[in-house]
N, C-alpha and C. Protein backbone atom coordinates (compact mmCIF):
# COMPACT_ATOMS: atom_id res chain seq x y z
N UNK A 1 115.95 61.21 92.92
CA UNK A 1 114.53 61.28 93.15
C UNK A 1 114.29 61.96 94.49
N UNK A 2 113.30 62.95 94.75
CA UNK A 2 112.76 63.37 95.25
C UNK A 2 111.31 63.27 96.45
N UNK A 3 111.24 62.73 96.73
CA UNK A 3 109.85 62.55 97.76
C UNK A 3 110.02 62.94 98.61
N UNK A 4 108.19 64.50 98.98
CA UNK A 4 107.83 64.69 100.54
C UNK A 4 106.14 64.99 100.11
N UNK A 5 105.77 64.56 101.51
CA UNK A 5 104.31 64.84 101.43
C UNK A 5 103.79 66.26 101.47
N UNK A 6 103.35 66.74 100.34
CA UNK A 6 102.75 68.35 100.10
C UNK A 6 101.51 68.54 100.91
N UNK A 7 100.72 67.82 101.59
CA UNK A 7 99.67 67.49 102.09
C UNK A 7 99.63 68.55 102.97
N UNK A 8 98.71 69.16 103.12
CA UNK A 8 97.57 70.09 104.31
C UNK A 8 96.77 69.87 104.87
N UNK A 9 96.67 69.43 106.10
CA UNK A 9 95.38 69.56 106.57
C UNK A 9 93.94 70.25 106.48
N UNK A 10 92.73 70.24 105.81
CA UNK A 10 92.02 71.49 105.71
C UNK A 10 91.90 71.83 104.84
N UNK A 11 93.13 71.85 103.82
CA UNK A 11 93.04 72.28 102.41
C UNK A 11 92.45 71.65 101.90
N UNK A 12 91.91 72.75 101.27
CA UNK A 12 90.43 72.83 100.08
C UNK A 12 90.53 73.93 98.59
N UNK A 13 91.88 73.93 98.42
CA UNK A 13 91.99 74.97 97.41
C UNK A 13 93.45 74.83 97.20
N UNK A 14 94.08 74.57 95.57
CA UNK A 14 95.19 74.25 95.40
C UNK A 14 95.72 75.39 94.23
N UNK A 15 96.72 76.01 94.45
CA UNK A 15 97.04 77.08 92.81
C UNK A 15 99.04 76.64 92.79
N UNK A 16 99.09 76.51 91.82
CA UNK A 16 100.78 76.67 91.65
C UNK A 16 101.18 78.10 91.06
N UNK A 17 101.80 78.40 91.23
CA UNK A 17 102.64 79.76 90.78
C UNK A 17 103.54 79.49 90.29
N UNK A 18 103.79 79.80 88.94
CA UNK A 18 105.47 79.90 88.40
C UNK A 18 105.79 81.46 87.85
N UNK A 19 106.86 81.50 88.51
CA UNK A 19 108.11 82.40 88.12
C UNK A 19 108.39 82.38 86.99
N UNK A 20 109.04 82.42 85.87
CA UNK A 20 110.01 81.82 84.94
C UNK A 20 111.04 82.90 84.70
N UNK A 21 112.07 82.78 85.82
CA UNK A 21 112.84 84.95 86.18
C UNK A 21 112.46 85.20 87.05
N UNK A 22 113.22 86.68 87.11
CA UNK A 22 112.93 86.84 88.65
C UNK A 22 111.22 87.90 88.21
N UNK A 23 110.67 87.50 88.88
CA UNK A 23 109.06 88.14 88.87
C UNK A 23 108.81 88.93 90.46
N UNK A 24 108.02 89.46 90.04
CA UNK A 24 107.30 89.89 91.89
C UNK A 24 105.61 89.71 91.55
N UNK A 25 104.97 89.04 92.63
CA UNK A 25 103.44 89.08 92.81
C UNK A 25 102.95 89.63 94.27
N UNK A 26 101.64 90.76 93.87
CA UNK A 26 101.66 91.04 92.70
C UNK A 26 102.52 92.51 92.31
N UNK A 27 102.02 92.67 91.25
CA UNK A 27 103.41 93.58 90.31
C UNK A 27 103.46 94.65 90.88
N UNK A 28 104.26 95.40 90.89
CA UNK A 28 104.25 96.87 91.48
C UNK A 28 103.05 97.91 90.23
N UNK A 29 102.90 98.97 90.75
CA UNK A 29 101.87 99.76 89.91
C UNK A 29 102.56 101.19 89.91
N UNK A 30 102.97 101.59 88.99
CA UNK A 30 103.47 103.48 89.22
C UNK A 30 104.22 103.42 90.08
N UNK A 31 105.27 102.44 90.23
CA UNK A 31 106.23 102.48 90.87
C UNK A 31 106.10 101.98 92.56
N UNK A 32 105.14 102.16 92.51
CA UNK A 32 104.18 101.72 94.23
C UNK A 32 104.09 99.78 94.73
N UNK A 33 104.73 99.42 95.71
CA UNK A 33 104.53 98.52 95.84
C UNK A 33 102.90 97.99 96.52
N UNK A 34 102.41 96.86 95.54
CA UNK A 34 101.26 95.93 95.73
C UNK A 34 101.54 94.81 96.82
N UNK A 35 100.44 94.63 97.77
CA UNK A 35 100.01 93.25 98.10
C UNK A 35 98.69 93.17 98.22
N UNK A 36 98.70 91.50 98.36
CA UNK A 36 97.45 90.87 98.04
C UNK A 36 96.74 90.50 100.16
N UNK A 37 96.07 90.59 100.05
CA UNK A 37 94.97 90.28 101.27
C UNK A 37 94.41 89.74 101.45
N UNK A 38 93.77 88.50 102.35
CA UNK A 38 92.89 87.31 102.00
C UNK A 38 91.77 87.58 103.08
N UNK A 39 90.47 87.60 102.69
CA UNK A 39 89.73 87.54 103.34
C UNK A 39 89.18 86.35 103.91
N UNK A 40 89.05 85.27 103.09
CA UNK A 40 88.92 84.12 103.11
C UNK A 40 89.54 83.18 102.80
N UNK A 41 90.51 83.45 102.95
CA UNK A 41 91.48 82.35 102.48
C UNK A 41 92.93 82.15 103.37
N UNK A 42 92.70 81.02 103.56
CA UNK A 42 94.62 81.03 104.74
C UNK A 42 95.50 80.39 103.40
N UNK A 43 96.44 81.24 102.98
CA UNK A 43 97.79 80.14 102.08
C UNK A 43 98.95 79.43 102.68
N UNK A 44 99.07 78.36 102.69
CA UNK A 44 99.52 77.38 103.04
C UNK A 44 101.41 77.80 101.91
N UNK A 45 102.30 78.07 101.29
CA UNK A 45 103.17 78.29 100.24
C UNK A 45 104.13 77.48 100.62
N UNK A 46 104.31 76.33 99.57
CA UNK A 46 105.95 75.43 99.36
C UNK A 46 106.29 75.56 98.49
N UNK A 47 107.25 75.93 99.08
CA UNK A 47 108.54 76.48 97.07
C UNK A 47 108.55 75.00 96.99
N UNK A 48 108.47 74.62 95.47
CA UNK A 48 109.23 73.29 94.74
C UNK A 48 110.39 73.60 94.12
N UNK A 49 110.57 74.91 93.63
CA UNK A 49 111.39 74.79 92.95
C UNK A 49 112.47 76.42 92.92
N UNK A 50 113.36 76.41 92.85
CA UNK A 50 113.92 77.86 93.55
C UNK A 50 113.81 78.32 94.24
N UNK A 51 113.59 79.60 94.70
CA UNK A 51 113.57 80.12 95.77
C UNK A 51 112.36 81.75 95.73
N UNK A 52 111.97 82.21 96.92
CA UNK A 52 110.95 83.51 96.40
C UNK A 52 110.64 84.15 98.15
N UNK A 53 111.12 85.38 98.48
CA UNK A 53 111.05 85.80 98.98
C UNK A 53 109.84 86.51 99.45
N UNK A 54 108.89 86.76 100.66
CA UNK A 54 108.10 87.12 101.02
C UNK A 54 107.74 88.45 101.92
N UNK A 55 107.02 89.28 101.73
CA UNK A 55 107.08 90.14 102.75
C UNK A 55 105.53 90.17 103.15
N UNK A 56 105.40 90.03 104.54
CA UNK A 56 104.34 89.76 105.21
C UNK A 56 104.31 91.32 106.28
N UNK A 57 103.29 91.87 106.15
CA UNK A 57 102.69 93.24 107.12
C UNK A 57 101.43 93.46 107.38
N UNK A 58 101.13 92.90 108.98
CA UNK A 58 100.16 92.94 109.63
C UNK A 58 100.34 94.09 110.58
N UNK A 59 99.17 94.85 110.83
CA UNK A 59 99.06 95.87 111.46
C UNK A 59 98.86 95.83 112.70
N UNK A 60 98.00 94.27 112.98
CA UNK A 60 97.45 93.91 114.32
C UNK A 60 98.69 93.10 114.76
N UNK A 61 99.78 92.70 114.30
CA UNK A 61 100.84 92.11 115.00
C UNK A 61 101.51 92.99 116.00
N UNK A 62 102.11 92.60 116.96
CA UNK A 62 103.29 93.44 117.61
C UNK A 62 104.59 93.69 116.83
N UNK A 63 105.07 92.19 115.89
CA UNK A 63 105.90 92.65 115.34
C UNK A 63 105.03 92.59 113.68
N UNK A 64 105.09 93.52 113.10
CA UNK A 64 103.65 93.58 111.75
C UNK A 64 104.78 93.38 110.39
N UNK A 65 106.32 93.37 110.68
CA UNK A 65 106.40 93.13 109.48
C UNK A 65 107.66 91.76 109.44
N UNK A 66 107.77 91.12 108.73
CA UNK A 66 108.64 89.92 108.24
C UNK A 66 108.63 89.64 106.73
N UNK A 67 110.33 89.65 106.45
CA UNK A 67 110.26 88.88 105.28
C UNK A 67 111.17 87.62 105.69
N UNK A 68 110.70 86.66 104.63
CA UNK A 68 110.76 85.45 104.45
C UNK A 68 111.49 84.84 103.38
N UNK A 69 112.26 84.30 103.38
CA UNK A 69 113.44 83.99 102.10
C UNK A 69 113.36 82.65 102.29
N UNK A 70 112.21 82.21 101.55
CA UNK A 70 111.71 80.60 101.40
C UNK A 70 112.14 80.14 100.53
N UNK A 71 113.06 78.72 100.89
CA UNK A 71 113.05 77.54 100.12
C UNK A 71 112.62 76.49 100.50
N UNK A 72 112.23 74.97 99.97
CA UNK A 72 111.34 74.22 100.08
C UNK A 72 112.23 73.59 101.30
N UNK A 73 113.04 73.31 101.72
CA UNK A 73 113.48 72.78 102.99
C UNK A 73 112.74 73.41 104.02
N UNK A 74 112.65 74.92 103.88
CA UNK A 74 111.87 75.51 105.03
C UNK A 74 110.09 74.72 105.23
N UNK A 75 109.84 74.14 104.19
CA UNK A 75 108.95 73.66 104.47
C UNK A 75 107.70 74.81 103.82
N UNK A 76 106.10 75.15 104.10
CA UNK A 76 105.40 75.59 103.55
C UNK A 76 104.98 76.67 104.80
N UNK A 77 105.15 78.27 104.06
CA UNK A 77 104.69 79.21 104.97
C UNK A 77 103.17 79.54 105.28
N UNK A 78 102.93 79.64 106.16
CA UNK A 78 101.58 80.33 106.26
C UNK A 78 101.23 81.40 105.97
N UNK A 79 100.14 82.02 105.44
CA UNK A 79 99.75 83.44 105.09
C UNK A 79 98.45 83.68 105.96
N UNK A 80 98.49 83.60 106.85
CA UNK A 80 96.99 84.33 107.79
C UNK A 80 95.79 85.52 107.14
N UNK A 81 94.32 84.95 107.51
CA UNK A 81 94.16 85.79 107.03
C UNK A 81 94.07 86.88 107.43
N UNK A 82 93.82 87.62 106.18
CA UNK A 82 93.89 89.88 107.40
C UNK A 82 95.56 89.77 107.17
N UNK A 83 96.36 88.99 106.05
CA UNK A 83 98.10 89.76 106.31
C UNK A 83 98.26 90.14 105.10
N UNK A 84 98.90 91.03 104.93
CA UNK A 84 99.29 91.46 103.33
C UNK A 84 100.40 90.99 103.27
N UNK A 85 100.74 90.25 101.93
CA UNK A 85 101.61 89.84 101.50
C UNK A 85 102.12 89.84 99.79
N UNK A 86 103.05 89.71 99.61
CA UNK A 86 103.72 90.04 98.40
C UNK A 86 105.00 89.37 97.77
N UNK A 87 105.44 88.32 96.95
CA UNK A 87 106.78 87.92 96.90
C UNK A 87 107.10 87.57 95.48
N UNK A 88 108.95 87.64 95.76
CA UNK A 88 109.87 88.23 94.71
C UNK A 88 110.47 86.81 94.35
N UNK A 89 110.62 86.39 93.37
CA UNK A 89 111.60 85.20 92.81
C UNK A 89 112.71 85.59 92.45
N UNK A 90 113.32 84.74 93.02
CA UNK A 90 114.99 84.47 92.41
C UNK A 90 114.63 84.91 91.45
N UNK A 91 116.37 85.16 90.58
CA UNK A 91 116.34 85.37 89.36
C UNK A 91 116.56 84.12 88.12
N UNK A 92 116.44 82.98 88.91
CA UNK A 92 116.25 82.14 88.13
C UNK A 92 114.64 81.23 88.02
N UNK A 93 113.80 82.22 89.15
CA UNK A 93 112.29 81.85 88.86
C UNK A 93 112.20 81.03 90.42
N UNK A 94 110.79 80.72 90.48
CA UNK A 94 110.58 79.85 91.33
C UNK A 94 109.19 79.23 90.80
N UNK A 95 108.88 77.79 91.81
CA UNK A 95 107.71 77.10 91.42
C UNK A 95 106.90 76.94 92.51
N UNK A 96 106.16 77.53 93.15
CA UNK A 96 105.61 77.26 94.38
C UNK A 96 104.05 76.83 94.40
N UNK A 97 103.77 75.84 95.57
CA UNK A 97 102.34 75.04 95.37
C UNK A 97 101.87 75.66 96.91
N UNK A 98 100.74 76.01 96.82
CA UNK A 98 99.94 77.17 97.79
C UNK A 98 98.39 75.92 97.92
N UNK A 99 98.79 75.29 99.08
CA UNK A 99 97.58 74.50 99.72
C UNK A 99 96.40 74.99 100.65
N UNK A 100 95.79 75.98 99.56
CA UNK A 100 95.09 76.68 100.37
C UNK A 100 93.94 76.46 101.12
N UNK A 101 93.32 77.47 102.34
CA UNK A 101 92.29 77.01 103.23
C UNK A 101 91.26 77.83 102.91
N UNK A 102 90.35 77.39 102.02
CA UNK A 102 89.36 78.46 101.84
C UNK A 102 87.49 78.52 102.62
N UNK A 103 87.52 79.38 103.45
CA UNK A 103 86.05 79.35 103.58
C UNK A 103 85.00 79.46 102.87
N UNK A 104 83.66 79.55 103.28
CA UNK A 104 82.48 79.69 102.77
C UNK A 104 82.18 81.13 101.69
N UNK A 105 83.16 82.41 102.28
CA UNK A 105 82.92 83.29 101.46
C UNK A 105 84.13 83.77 100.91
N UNK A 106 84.86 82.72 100.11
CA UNK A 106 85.90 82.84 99.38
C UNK A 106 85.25 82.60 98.09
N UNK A 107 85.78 84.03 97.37
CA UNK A 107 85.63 84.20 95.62
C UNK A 107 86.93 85.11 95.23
N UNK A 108 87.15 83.81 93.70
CA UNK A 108 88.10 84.44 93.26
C UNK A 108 88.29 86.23 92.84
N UNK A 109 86.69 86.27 92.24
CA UNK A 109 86.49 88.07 92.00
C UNK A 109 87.19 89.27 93.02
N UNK A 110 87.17 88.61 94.41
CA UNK A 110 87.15 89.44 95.75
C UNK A 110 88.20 88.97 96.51
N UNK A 111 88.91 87.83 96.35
CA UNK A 111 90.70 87.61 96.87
C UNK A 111 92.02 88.01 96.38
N UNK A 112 92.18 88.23 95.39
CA UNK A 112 92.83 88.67 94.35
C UNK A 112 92.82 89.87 93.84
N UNK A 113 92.63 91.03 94.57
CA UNK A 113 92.79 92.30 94.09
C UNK A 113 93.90 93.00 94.84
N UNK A 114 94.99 93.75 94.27
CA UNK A 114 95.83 94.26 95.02
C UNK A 114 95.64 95.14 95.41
N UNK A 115 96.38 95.10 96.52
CA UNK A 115 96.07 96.64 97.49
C UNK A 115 97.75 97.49 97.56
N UNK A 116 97.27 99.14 97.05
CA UNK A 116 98.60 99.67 96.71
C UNK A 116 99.18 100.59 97.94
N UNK A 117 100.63 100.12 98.39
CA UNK A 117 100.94 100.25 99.77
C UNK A 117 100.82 101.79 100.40
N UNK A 118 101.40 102.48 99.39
CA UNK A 118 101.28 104.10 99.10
C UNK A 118 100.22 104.62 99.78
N UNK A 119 98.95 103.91 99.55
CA UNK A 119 97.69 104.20 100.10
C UNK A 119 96.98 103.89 101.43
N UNK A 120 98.13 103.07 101.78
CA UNK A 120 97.20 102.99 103.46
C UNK A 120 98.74 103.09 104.10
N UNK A 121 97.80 104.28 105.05
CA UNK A 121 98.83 104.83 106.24
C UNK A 121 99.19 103.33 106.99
N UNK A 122 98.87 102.45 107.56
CA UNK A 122 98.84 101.81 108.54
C UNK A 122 99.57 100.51 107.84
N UNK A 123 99.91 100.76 106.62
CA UNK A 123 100.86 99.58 106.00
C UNK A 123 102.27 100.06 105.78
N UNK A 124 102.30 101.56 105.59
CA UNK A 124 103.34 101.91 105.54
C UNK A 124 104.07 102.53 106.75
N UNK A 125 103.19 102.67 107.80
CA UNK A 125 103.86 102.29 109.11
C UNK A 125 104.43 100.71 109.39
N UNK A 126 103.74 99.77 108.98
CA UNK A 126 104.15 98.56 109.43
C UNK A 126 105.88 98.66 108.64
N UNK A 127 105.23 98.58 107.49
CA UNK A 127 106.41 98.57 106.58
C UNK A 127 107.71 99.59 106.96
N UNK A 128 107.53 100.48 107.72
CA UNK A 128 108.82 100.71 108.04
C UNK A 128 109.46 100.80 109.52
N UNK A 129 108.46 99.45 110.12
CA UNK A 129 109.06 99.14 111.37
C UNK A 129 110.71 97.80 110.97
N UNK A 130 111.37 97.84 111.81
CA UNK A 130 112.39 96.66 111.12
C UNK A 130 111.45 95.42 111.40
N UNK A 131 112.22 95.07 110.23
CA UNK A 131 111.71 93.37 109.98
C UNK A 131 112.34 92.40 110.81
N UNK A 132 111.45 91.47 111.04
CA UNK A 132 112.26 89.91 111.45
C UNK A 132 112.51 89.20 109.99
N UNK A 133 113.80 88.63 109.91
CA UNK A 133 114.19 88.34 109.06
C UNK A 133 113.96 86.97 108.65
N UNK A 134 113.05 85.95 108.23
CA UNK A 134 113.10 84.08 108.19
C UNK A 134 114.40 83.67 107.12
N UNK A 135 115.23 83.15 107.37
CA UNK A 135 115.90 82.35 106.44
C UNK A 135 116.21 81.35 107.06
N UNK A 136 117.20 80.42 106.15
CA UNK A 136 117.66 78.43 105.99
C UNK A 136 119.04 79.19 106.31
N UNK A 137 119.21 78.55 107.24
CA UNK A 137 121.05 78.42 107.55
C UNK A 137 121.64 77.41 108.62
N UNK A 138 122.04 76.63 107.85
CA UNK A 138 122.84 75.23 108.48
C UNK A 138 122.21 74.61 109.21
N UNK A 139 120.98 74.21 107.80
CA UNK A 139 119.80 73.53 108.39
C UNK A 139 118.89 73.99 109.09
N UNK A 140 118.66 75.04 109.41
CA UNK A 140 117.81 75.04 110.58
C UNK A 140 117.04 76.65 109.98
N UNK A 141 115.87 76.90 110.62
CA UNK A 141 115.36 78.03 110.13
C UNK A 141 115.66 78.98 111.00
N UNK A 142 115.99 79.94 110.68
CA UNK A 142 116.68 80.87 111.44
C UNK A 142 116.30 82.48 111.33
N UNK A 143 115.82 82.90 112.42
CA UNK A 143 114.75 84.32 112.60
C UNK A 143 115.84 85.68 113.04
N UNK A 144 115.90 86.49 112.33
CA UNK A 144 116.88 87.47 112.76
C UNK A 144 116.45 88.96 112.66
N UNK A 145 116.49 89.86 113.90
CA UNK A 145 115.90 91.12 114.01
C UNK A 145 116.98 91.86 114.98
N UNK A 146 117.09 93.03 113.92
CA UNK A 146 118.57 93.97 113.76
C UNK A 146 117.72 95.61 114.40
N UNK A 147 116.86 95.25 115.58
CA UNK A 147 116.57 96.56 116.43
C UNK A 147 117.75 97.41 116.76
């Protein structure tokens, strides 16, 4: 048996995601990689179940890009809003619960549209600055950048 508290502070908006395989959200388009953008919304993400890798690229960061190789030991990542983000499941799937923080002008019509990377200069600069790397290793979360 299993027990930890999934609980958020703030959260006001709950979605699970399943994998079932390895998937990517959201999907690539013409070969072009997609992410999603929150205007109103902060995501809170705890893997329950497998594992699902993240890539996060902010333009206003110093360092604008990180991926993230989350499993539920790591606990639940943040997604800020104003970051583009995008992530890949194992190939045996993942199950992740997203305790989200939504404001006053959060709609599903207008959070959820992907944005295709190809198309903005200023993502594909981020995107090809090196990454900081998040992973789990011998317990502990562990940040690694190969300048």
């Amino acid at each position: 048996m299993t027990f930890f508290d999934a609980g958020v502070p703030g959260s006001n908006g709950t979605d699970v995601v399943a994998h079932h395989g390895a998937a990517t959200s959201p999907p690539d388009q013409d070969a072009s990689e997609q992410y999603y953008v929150h205007r109103h919304q902060v995501d809170n993400n705890l893997v329950l179940e497998g594992s699902r890798t993240f890539t996060l690229l902010n333009p206003a960061w110093d360092h604008p890009h990180h991926i993230i190789h989350l499993i539920r030991a790591m606990g639940a990542l943040q997604i800020p809003i104003g970051t583009y983000h995008r992530s890949v499941s194992s190939n045996e799937g993942s199950l992740v619960l997203n305790q989200s923080m939504r404001d006053h002008g959060f709609d599903y019509r207008t959070e959820f549209i992907p944005v295709r990377l190809e198309e903005r200069e200023d993502l594909l600069k981020a995107k090809a600055t090196v990454p900081w790397i998040w992973s789990w290793k011998d317990g502990h979360i562990c940040r690694d950048h190969d300048a």
